[in-house]
Protein backbone atom coordinates (compact mmCIF):
# COMPACT_ATOMS: atom_id res chain seq x y z
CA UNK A 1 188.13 109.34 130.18
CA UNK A 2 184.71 109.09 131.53
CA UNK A 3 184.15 109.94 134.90
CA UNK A 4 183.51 107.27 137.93
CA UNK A 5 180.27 108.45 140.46
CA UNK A 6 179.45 106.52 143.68
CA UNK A 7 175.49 106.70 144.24
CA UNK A 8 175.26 105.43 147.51
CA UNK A 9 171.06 104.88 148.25
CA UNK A 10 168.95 101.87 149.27
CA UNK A 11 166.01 102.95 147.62
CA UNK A 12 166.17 100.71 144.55
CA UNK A 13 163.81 102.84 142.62
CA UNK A 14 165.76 106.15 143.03
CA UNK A 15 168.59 104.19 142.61
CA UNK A 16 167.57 103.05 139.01
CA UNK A 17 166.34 106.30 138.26
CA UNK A 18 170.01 108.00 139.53
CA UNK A 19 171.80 105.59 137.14
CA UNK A 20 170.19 106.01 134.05
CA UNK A 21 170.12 109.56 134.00
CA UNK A 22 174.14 109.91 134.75
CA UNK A 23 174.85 106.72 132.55
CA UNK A 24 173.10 108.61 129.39
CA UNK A 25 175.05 111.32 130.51
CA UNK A 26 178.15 109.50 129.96
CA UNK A 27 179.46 108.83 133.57
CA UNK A 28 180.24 105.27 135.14
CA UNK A 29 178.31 104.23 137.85
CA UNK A 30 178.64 102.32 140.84
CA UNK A 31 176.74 101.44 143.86
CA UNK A 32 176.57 101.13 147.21
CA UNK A 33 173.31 100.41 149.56
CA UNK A 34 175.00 100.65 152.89
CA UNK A 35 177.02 103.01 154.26
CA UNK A 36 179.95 99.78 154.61
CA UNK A 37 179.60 98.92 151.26
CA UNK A 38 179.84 102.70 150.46
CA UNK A 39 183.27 102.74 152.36
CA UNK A 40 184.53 99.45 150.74
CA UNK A 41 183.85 101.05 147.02
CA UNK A 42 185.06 104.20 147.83
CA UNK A 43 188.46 102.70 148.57
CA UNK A 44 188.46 99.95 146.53
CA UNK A 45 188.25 102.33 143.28
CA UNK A 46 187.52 105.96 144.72
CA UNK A 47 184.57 107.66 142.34
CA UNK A 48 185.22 111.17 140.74
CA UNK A 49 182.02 112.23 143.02
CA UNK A 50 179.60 110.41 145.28
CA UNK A 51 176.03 111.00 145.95
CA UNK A 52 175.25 110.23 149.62
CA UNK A 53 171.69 109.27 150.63
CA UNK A 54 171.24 110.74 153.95
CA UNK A 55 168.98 108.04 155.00
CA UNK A 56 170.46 104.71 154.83
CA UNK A 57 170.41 101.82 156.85
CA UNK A 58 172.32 101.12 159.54
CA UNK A 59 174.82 103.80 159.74
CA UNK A 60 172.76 106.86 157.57
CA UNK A 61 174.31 108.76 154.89
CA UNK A 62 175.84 111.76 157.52
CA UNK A 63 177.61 109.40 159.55
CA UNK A 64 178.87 107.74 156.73
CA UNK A 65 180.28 111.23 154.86
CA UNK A 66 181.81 111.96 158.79
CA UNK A 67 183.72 108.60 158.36
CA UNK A 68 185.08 109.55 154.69
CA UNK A 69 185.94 112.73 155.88
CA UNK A 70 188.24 111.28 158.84
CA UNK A 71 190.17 108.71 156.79
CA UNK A 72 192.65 110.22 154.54
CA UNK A 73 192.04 107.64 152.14
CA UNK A 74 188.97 109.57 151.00
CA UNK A 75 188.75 112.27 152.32
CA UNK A 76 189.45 114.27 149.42
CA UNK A 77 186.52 112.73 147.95
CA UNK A 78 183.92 115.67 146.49
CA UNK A 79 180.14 113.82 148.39
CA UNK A 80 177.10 115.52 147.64
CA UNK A 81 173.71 114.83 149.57
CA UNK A 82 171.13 113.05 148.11
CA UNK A 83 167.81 112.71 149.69
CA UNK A 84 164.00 112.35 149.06
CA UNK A 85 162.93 113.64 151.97
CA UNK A 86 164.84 117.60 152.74
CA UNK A 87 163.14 120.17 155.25
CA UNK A 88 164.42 122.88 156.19
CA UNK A 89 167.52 123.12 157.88
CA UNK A 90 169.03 119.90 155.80
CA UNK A 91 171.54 121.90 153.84
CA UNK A 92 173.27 122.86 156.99
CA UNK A 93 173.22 119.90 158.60
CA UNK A 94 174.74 118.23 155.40
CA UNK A 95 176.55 120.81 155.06
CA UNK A 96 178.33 120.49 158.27
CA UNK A 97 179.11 116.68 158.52
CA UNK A 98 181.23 117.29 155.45
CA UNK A 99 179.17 117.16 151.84
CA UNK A 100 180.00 119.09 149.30
């Protein structure tokens, strides 16, 4: 059975890019381009593993994981971070708002 991943990023370019790699890899995708419509997929059909852009609109990507993390719905959910734009410290902070 192939495996279901949730890229959740607003960047449509990165977003393309994201896809194709894991669909020639074999792997459904789905999106999300808001941290909302992350929430609504996630529970609609919760993904084998989502990648979280930190910087989304609206809500970003580290409230968002926070939110997954308090609903027991998802909250088993495996979230990795996903961003363009990491400095130093990032890994922590990602880290510590709940991302795998």
């Amino acid at each position: 059975m192939k495996r279901r991943i949730l890229v959740v990023e607003d960047n449509l370019l990165n977003l393309e890019l994201v896809t194709d790699l894991l669909e020639v890899a074999g792997f459904i995708v789905c999106h999300a381009q808001t941290a909302e419509e992350a929430f609504h997929a996630a529970c609609e059909l919760p993904p084998d593993l989502v990648l979280m852009d930190i910087s989304l609109p609206g809500l970003d990507g580290l409230t968002a994981t926070r939110a997954l993390r308090a609903d027991p719905a998802t909250r088993h959910l495996t979230i990795i971070a996903l961003t363009a734009h990491a400095m130093r410290g990032d890994e922590a902070i990602a880290l510590n708002a709940g991302c795998d």
